[in-house]
Protein backbone atom coordinates (compact mmCIF):
# COMPACT_ATOMS: atom_id res chain seq x y z
CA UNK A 1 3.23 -7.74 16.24
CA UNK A 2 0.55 -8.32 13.83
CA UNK A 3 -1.06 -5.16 14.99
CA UNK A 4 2.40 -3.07 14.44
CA UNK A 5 2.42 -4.48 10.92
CA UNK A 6 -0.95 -3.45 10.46
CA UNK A 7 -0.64 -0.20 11.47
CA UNK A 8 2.74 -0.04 9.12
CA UNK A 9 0.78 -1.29 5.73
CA UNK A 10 -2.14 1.94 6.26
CA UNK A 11 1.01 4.35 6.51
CA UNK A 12 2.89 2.89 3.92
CA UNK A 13 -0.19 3.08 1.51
CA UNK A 14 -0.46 6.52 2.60
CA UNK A 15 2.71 7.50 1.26
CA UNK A 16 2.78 5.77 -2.01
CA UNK A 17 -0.48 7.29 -2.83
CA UNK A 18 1.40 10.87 -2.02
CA UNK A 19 4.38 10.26 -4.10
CA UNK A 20 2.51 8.83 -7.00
CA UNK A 21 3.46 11.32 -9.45
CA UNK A 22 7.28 10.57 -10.06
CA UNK A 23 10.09 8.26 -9.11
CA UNK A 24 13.18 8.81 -7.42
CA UNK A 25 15.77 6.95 -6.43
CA UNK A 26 17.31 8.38 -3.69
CA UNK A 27 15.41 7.52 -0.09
CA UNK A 28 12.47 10.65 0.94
CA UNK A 29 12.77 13.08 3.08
CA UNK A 30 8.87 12.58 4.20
CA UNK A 31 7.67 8.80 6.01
CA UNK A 32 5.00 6.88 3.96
CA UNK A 33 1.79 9.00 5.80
CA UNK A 34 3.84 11.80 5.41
CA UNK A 35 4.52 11.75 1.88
CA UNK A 36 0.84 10.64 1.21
CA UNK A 37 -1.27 13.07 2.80
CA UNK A 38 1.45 15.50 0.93
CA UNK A 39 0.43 14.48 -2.32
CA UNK A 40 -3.05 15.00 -2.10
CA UNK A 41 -4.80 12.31 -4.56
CA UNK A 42 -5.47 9.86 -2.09
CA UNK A 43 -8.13 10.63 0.51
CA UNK A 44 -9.38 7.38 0.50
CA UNK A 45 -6.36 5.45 1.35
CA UNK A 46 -5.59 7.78 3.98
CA UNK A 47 -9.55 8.06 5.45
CA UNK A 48 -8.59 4.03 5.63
CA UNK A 49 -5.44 4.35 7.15
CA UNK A 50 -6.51 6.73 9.31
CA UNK A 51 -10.09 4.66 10.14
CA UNK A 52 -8.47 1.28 10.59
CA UNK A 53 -5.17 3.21 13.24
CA UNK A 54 -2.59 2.27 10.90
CA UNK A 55 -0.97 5.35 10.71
CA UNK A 56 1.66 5.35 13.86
CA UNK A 57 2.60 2.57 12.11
CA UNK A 58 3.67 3.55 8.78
CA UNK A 59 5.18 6.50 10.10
CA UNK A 60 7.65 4.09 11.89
CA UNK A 61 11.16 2.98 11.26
CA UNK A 62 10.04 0.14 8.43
CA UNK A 63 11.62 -0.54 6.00
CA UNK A 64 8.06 -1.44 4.08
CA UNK A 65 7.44 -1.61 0.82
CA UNK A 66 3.87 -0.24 -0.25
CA UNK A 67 1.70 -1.41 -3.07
CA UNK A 68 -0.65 1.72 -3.04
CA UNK A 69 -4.26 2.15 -4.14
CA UNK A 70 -5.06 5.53 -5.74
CA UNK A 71 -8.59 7.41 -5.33
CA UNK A 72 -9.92 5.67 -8.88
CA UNK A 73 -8.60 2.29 -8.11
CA UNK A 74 -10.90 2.32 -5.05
CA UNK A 75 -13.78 3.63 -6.72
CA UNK A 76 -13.19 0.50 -9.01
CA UNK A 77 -14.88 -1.46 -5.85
CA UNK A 78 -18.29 -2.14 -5.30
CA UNK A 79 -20.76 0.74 -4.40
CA UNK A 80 -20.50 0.85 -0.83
CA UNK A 81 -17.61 -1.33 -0.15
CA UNK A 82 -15.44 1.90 1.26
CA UNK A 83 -18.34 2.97 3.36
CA UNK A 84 -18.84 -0.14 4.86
CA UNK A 85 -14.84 -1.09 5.73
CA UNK A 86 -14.75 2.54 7.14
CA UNK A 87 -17.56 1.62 9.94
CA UNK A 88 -15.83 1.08 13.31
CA UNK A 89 -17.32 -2.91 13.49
CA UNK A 90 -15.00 -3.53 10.59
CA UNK A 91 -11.91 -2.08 11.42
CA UNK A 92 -9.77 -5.16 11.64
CA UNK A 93 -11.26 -5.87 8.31
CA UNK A 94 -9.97 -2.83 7.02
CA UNK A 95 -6.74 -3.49 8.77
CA UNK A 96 -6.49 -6.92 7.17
CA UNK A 97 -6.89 -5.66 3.73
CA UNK A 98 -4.59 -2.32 4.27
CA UNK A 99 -1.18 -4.45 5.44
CA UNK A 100 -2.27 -7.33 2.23
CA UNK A 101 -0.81 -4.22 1.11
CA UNK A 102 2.81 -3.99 2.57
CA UNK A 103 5.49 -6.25 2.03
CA UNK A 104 8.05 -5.46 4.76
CA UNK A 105 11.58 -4.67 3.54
CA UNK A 106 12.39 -2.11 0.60
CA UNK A 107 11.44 -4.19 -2.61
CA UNK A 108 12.42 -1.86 -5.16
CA UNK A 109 10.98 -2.77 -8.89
CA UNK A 110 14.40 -4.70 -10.10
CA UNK A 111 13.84 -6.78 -6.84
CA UNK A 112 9.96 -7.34 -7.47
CA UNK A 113 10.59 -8.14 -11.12
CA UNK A 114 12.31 -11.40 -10.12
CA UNK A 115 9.97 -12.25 -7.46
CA UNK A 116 6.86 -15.08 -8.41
CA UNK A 117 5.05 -13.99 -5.02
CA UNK A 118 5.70 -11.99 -1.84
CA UNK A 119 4.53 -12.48 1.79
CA UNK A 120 2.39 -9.60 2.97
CA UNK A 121 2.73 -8.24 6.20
CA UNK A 122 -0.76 -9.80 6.75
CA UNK A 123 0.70 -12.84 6.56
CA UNK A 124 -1.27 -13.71 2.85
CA UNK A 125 1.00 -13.81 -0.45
CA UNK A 126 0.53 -11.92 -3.43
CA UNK A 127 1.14 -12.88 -7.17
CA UNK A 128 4.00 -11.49 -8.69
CA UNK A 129 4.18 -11.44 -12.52
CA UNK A 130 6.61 -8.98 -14.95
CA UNK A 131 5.52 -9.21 -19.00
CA UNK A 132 7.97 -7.07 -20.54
CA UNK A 133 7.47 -3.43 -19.14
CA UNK A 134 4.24 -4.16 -17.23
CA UNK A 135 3.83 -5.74 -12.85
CA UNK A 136 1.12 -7.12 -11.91
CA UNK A 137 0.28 -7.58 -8.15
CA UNK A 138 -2.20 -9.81 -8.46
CA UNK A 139 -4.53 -8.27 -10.91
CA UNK A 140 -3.52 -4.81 -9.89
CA UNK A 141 -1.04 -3.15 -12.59
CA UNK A 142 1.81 -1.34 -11.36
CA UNK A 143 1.35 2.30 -12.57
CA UNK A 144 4.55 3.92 -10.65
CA UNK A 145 7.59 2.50 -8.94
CA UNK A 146 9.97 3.15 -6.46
CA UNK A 147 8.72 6.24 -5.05
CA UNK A 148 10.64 6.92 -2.09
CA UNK A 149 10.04 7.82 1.54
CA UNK A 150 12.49 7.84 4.57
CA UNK A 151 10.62 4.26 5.86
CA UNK A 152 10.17 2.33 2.77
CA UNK A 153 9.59 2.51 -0.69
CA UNK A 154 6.46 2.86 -2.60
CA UNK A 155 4.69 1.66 -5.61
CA UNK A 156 1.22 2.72 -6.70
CA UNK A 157 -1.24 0.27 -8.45
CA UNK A 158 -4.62 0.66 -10.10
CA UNK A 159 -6.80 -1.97 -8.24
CA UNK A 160 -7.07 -2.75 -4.94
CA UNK A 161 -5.89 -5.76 -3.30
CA UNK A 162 -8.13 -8.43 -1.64
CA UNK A 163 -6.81 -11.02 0.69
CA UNK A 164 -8.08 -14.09 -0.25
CA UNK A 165 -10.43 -14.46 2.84
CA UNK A 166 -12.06 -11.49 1.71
């Protein structure tokens, strides 16, 4: 099960990256990978999806919801820190930190807004915090919400998100 949900959180980060530019509320027409590769601004997250075999996943039924990385939010990370999760020794690193992620169910940003924390499909929580118009997941800002896709529902962020074993 654990590997299913890993799989899902790559996808799902896949497709928020893709439908970064706007929000809609009515569901996609496109799955997370789908809507991702689509979009065209995150070739890291998908390289990583696609590197740590996420992306069967997150083109499955879901619902997920997906806090998604762009391109600059990874390049925020240490020099080397992509390379080295992308070697095939670390891919259930990679995995790990893909699905801390995904929060399964469709959290849309009026439900995350009342939420303190959520349960990743990792199994790790994240912080939760709304200050007038501005999320926080962790210390990742929410830059776009509710992006939709026909699994889930995506939300793109400008950091990315550690586990805390990480």
């Amino acid at each position: 099960m654990k590997l299913g949900f890993a799989k899902l959180g790559a996808a799902a980060l896949v497709g928020v990256a893709l439908a970064a530019g706007s929000t809609m509320a009515r569901t996609g027409d496109k799955n997370i990978v789908d809507t991702a590769v689509a979009a065209g601004q995150f070739k890291t997250l998908t390289t990583a999806i696609n590197a740590a075999g996420l992306t069967a996943t997150l083109e499955g039924p879901g619902p997920f919801t997906v806090f998604a990385p762009t391109d600059a939010a990874f390049a925020k990370l240490p020099a080397g820190t992509v390379q080295n999760l992308l070697k095939p020794e670390n891919k259930a690193q990679l995995a790990s930190i893909l699905t801390y992620h995904v929060v399964p169910g469709a959290v849309t940003a009026t439900d995350i807004v009342k939420l303190t924390e959520a349960k990743t499909v990792n199994g790790e929580m994240v912080a939760v915090s709304a200050t007038g118009d501005s999320v926080m997941i962790n210390n990742a800002k929410v830059i776009t919400t509710d992006i939709p896709a026909s699994n889930g529902i995506i939300h793109v962020i400008d950091s990315v998100l550690l586990p805390p074993r990480h």
